[in-house]
C-alpha atoms as a PDB file:
ATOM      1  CA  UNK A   1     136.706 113.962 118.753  1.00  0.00           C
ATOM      2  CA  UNK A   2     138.241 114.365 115.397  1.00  0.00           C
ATOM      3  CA  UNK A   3     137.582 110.436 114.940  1.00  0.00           C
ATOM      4  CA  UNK A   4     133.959 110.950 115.972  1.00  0.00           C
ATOM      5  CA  UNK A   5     133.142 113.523 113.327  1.00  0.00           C
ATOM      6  CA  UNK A   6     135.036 111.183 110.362  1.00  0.00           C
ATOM      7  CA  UNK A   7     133.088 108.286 111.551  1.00  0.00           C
ATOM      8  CA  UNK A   8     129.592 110.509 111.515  1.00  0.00           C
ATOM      9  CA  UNK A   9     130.269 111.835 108.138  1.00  0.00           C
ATOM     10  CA  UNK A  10     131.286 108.748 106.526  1.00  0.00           C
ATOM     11  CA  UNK A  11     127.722 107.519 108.455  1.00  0.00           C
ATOM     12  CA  UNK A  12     125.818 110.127 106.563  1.00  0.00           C
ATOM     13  CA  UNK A  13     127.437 110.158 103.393  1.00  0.00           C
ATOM     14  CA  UNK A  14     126.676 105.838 103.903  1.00  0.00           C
ATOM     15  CA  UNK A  15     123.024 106.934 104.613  1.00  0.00           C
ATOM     16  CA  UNK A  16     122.388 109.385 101.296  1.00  0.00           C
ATOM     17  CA  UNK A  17     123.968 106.442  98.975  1.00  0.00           C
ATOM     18  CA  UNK A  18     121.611 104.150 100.844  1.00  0.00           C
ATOM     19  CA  UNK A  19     118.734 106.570 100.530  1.00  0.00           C
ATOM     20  CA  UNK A  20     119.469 107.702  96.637  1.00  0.00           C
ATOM     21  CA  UNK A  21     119.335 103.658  95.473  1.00  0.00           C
ATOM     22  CA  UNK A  22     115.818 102.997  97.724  1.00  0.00           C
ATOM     23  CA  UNK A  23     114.313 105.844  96.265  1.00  0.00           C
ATOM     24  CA  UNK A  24     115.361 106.181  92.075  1.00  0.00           C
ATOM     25  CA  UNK A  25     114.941 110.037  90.427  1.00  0.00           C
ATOM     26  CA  UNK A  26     111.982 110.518  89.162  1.00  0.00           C
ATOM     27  CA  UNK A  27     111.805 109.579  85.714  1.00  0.00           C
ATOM     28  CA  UNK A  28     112.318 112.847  82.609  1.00  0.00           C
ATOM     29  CA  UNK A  29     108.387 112.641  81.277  1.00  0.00           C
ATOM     30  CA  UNK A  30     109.030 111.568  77.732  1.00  0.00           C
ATOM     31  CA  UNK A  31     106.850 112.331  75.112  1.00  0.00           C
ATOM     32  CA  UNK A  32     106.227 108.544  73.105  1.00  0.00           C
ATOM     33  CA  UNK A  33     105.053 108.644  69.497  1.00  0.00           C
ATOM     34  CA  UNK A  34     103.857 106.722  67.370  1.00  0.00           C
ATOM     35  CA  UNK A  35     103.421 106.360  63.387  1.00  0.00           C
ATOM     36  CA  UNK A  36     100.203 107.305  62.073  1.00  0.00           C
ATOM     37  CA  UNK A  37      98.822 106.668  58.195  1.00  0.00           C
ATOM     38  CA  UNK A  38      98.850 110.049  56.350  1.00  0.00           C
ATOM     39  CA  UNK A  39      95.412 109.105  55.347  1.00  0.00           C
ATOM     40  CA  UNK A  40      94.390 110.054  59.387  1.00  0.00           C
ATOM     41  CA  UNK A  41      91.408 112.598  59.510  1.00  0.00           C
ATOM     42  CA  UNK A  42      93.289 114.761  61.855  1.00  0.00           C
ATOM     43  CA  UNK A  43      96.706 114.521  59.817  1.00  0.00           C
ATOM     44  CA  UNK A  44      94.984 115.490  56.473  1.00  0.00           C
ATOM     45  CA  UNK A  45      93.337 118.389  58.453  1.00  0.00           C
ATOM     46  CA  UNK A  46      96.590 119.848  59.848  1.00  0.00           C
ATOM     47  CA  UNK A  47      97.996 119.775  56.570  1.00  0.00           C
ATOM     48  CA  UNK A  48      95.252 121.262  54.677  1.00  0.00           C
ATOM     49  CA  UNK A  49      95.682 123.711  56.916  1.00  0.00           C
ATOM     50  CA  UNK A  50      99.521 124.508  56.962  1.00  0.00           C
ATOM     51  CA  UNK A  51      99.166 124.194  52.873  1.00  0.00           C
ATOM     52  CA  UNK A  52      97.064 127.214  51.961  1.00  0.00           C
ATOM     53  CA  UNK A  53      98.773 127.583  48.620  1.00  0.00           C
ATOM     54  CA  UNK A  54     100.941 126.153  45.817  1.00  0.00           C
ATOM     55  CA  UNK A  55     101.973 128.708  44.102  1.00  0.00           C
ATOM     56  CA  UNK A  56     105.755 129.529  44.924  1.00  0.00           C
ATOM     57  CA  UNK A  57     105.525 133.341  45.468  1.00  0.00           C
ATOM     58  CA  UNK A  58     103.357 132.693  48.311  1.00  0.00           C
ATOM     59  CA  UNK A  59     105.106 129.724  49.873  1.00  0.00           C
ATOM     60  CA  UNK A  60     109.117 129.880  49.027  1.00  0.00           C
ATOM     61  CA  UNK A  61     110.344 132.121  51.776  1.00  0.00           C
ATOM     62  CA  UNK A  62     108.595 129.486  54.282  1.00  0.00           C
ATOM     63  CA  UNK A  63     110.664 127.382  52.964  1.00  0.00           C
ATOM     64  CA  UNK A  64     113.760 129.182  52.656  1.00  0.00           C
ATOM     65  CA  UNK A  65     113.624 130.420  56.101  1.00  0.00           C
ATOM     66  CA  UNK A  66     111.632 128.061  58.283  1.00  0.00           C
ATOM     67  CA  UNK A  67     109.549 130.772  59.891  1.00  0.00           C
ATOM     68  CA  UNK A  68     106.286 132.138  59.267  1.00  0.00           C
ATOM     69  CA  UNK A  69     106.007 135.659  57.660  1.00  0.00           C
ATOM     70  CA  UNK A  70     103.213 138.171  58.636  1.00  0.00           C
ATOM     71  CA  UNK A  71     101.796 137.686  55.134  1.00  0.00           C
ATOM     72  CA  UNK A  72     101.421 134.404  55.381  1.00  0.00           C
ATOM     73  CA  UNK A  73      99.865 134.106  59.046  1.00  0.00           C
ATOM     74  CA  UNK A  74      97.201 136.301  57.832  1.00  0.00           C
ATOM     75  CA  UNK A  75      97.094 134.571  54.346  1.00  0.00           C
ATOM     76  CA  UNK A  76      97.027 131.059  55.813  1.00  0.00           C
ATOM     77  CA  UNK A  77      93.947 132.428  57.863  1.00  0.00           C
ATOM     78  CA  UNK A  78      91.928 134.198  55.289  1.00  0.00           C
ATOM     79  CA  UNK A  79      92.007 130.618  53.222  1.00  0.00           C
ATOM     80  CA  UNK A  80      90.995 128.613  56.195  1.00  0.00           C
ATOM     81  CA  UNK A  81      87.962 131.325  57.192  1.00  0.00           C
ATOM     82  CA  UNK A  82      86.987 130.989  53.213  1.00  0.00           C
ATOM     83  CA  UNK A  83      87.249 127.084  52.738  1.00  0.00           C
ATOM     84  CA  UNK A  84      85.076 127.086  55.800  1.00  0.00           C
ATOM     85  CA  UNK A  85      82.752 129.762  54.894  1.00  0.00           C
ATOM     86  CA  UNK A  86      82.432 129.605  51.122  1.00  0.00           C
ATOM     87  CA  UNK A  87      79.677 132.239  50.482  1.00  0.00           C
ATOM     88  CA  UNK A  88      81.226 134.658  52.084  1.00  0.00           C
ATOM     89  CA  UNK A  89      81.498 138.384  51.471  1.00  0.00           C
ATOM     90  CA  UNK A  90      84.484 140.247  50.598  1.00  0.00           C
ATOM     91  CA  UNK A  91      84.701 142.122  53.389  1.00  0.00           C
ATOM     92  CA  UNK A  92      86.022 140.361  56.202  1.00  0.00           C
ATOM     93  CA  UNK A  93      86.301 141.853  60.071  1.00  0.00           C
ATOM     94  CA  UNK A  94      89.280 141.777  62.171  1.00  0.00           C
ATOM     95  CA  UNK A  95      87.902 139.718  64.827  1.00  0.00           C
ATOM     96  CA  UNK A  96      86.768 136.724  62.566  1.00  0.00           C
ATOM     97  CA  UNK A  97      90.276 136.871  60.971  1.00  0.00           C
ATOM     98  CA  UNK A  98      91.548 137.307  64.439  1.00  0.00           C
ATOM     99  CA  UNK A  99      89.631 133.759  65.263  1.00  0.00           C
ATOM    100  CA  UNK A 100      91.495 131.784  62.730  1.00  0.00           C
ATOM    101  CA  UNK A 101      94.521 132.940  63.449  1.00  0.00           C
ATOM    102  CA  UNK A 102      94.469 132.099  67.376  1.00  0.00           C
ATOM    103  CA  UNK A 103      93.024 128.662  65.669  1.00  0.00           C
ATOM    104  CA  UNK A 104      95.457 127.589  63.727  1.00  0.00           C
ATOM    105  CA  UNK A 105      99.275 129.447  64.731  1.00  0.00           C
ATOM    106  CA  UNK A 106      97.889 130.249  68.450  1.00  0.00           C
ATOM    107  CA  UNK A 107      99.306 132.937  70.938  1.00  0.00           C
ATOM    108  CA  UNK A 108     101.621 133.602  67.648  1.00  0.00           C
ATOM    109  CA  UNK A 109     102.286 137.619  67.230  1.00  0.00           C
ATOM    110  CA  UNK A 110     101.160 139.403  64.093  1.00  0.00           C
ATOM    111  CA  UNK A 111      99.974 142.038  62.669  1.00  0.00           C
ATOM    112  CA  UNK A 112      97.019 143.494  60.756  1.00  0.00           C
ATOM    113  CA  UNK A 113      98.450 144.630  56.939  1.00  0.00           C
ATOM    114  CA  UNK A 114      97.815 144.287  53.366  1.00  0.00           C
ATOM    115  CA  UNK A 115      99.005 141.172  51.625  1.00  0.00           C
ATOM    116  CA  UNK A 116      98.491 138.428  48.799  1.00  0.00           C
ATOM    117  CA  UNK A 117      98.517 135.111  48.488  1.00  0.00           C
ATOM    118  CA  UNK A 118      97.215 132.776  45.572  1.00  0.00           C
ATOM    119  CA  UNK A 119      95.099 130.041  46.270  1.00  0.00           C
ATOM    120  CA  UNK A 120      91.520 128.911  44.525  1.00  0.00           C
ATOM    121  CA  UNK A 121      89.953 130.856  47.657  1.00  0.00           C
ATOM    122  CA  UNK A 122      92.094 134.328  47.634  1.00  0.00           C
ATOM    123  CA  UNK A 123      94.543 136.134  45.830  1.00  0.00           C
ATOM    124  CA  UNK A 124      95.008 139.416  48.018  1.00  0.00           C
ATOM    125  CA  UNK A 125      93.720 141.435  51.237  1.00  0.00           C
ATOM    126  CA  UNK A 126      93.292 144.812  51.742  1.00  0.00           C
ATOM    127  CA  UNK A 127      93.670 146.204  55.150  1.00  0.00           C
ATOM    128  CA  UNK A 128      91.358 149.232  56.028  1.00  0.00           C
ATOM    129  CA  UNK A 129      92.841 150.241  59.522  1.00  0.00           C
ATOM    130  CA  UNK A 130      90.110 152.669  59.903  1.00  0.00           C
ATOM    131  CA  UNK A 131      87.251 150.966  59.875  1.00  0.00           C
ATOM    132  CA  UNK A 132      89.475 147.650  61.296  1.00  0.00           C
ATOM    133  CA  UNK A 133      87.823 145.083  57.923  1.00  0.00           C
ATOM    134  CA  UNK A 134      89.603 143.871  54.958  1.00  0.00           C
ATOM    135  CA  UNK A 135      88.096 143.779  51.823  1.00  0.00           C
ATOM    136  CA  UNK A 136      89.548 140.918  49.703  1.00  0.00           C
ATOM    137  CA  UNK A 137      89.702 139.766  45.769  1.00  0.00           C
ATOM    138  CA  UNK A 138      89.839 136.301  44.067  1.00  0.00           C
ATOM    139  CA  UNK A 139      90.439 134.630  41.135  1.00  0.00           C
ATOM    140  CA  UNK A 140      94.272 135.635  39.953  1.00  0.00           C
ATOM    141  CA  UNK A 141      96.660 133.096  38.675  1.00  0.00           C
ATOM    142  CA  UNK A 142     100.157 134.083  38.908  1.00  0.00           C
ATOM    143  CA  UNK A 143     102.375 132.221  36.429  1.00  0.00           C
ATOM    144  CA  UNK A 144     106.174 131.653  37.251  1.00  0.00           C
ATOM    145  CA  UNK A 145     108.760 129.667  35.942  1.00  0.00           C
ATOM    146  CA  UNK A 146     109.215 127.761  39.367  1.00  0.00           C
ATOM    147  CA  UNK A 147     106.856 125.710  41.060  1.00  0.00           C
ATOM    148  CA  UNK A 148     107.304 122.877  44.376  1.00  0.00           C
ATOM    149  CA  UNK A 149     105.974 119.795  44.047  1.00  0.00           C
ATOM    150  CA  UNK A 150     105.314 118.090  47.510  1.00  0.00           C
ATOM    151  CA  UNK A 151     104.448 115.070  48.941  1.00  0.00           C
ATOM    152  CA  UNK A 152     103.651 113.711  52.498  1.00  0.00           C
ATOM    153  CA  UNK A 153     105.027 110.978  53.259  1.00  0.00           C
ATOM    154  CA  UNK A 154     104.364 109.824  56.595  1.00  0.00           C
ATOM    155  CA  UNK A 155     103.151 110.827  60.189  1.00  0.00           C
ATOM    156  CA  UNK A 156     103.610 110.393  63.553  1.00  0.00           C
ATOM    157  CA  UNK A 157     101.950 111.787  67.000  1.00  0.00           C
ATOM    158  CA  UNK A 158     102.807 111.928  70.816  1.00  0.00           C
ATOM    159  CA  UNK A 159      99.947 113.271  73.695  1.00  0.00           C
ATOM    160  CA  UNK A 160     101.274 116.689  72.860  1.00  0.00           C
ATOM    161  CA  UNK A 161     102.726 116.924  68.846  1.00  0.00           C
ATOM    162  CA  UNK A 162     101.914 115.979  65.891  1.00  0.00           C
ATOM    163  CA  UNK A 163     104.662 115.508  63.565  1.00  0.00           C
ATOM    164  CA  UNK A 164     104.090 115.325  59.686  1.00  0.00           C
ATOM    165  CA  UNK A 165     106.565 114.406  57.321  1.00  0.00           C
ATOM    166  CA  UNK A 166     106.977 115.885  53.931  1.00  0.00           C
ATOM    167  CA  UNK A 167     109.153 115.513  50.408  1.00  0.00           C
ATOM    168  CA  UNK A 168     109.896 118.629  48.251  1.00  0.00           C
ATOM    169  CA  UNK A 169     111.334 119.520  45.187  1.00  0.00           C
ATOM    170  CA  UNK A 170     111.814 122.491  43.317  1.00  0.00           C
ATOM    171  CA  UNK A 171     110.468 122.687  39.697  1.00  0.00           C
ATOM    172  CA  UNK A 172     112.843 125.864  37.272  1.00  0.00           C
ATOM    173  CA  UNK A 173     111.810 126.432  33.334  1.00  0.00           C
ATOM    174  CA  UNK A 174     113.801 128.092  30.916  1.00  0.00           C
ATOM    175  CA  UNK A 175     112.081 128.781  27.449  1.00  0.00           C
ATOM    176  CA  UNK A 176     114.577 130.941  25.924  1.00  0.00           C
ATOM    177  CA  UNK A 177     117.590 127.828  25.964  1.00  0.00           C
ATOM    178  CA  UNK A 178     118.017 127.832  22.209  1.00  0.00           C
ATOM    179  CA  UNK A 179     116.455 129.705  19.331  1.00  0.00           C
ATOM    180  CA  UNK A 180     117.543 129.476  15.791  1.00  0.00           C
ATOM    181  CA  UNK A 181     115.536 128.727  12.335  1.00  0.00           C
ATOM    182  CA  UNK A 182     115.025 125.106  13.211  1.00  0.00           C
ATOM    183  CA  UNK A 183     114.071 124.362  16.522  1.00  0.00           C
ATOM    184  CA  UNK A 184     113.370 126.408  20.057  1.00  0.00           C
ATOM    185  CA  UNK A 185     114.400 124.606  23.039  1.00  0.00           C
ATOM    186  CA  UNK A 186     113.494 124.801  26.533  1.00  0.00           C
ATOM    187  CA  UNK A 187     114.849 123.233  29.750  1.00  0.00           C
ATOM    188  CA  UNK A 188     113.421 121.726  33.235  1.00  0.00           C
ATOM    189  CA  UNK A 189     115.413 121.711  35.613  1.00  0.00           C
ATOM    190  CA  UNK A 190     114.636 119.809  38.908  1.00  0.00           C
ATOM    191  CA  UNK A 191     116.574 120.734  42.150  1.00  0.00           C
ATOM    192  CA  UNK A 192     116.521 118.777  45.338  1.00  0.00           C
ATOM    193  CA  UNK A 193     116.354 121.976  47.421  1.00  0.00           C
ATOM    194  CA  UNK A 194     114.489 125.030  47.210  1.00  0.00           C
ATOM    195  CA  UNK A 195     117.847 127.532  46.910  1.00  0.00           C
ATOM    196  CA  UNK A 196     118.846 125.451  43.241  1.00  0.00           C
ATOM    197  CA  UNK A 197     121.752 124.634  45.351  1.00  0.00           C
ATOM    198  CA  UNK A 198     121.037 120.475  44.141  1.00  0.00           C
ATOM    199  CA  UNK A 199     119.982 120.081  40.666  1.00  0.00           C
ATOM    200  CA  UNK A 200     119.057 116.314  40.489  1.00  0.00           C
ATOM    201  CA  UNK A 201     117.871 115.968  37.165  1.00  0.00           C
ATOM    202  CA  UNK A 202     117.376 118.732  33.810  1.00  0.00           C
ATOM    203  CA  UNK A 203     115.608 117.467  30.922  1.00  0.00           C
ATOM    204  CA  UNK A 204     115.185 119.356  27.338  1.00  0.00           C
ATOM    205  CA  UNK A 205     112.221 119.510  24.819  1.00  0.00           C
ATOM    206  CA  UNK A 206     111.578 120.979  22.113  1.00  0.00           C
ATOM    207  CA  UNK A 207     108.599 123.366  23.287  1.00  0.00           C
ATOM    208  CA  UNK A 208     106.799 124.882  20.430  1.00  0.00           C
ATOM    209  CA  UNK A 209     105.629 121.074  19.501  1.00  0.00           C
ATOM    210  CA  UNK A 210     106.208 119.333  22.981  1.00  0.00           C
ATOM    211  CA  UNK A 211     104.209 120.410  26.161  1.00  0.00           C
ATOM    212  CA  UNK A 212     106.500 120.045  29.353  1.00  0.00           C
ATOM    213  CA  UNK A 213     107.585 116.908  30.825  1.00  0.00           C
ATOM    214  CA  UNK A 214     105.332 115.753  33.688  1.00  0.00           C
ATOM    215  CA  UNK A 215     107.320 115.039  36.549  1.00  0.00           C
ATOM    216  CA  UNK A 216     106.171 112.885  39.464  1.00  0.00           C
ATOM    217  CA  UNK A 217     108.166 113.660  42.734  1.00  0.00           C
ATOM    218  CA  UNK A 218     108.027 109.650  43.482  1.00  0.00           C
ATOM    219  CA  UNK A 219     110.575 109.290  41.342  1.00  0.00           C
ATOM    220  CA  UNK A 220     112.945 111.928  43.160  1.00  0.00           C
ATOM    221  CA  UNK A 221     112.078 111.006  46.469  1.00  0.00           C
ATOM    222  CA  UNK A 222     115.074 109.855  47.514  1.00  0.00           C
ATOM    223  CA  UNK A 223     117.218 113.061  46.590  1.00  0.00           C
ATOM    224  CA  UNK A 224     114.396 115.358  47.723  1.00  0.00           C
ATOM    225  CA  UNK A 225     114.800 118.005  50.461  1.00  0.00           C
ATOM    226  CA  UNK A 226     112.944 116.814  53.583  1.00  0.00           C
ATOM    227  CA  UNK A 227     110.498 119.018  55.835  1.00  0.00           C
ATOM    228  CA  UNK A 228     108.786 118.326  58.900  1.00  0.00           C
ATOM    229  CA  UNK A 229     105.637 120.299  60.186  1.00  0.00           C
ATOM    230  CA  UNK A 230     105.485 120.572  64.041  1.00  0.00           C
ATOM    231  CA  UNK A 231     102.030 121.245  65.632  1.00  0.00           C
ATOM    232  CA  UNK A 232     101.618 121.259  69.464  1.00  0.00           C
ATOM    233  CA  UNK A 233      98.764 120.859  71.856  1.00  0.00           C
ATOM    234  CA  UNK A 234      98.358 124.499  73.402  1.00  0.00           C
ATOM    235  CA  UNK A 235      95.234 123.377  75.720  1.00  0.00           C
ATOM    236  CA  UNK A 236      92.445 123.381  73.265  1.00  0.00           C
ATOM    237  CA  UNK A 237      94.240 122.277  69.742  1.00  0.00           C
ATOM    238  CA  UNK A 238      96.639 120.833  68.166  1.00  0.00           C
ATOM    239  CA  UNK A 239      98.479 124.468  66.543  1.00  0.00           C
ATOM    240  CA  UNK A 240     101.163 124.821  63.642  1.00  0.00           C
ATOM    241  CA  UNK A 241     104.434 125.707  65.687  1.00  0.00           C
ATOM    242  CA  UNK A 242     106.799 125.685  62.641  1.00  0.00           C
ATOM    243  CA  UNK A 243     108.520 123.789  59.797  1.00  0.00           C
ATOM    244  CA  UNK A 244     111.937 122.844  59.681  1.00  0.00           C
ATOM    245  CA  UNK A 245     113.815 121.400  57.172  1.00  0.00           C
ATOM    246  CA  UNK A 246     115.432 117.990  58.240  1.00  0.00           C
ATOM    247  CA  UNK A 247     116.967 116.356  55.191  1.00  0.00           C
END
């Protein structure tokens, strides 16, 4: 009997082995991409979109800390609603904001507040929670001694992501260096990473007869921080999911 039962198992473990190589698992879906020019209609679109702003103030912490404030969620959304709709009033309804915000961060929680941000097309938003509008102003231009310049530099997409590519560095002036009778002196100073952790490069002019240096991020490219923007399918668009630094 005891032989039986070792000679039935050993029959059914022979079976499943027999079994598991005539049928294979199903294949892990995997999602394929493939490169893309940076000059795609689509790819220029999502990062218009995800690129509301240069001005540092209103972009840094993104950077710093790979998520997407309040501030700028609504911000990001007030540009797109006014590069779309140019002639626009300055009052501007929760529900349209409410629109662009589903279209371009999706099922993304937020909430309705005051804010700023400095692009050609806004520089703040004023909540009014009674009436449930904002009324917004234009036209400021916030100086600062930093500034980012970026480049993207390539692209790639799946069925279900698009993944954009993108080189940053972070621009620091100092025009107090060195006074004395003769000559004032100022510095630029070019880090590879937005905390000033990597400082790649510093040059100093003379600024009261020498305009600052023009720097062109090509030719930092290689000790540049590197970013990539995620945006996912959700059903109806492609939506920014987040940026995460990578390099």
């Amino acid at each position: 009997m005891k032989k039986n039962l070792i000679l039935i198992f050993l029959g059914i473990s022979a079976l499943v082995i027999l079994l598991y190589f005539l049928f294979p698992k199903k294949e892990e879906k995997k999602n394929f991409y493939q490169n893309i020019s940076i000059e795609d209609a689509v790819v220029k679109k999502l990062y218009d979109l995800a690129n509301p702003s240069n001005n540092v103030t209103s972009i840094l912490d993104v950077y710093k800390k790979e998520v997407f404030s309040n501030e700028f969620i609504l911000g990001t959304s007030f540009v797109a609603l006014l590069k779309e709709n140019p002639n626009h009033n300055n009052v501007i309804t929760e529900e349209e904001l409410n629109v662009y915000i589903n279209k371009i961060f999706g099922n993304v929680t937020y909430a309705h507040s005051t804010g700023f941000i400095v692009s050609p097309e806004l520089c703040n938003f004023k909540y009014d929670k009674t009436n449930h509008n904002y009324t917004i102003s234009k036209g400021c231009e916030e100086k600062n001694s930093m500034r980012l310049e970026k480049k993207l530099i390539s692209a790639k997409k799946s069925d279900t992501e698009y993944i954009l590519t993108e080189k940053v560095i972070l621009l620091k002036s100092d025009y107090d260096l060195v006074k004395d009778t003769e000559q004032e002196l100022a510095s630029l100073k070019i880090y590879g990473d937005v905390f000033e952790n990597k400082l790649i490069n510093e040059i100093i002019y003379k600024w009261d007869t020498q305009k600052e240096p023009k720097i062109k991020i090509e030719d930092y490219l290689n000790e540049a921080a590197t970013y990539e923007y995620h945006f996912t399918f959700d059903g109806n668009s492609f939506i920014y999911k987040n940026i995460q630094k990578v390099g």
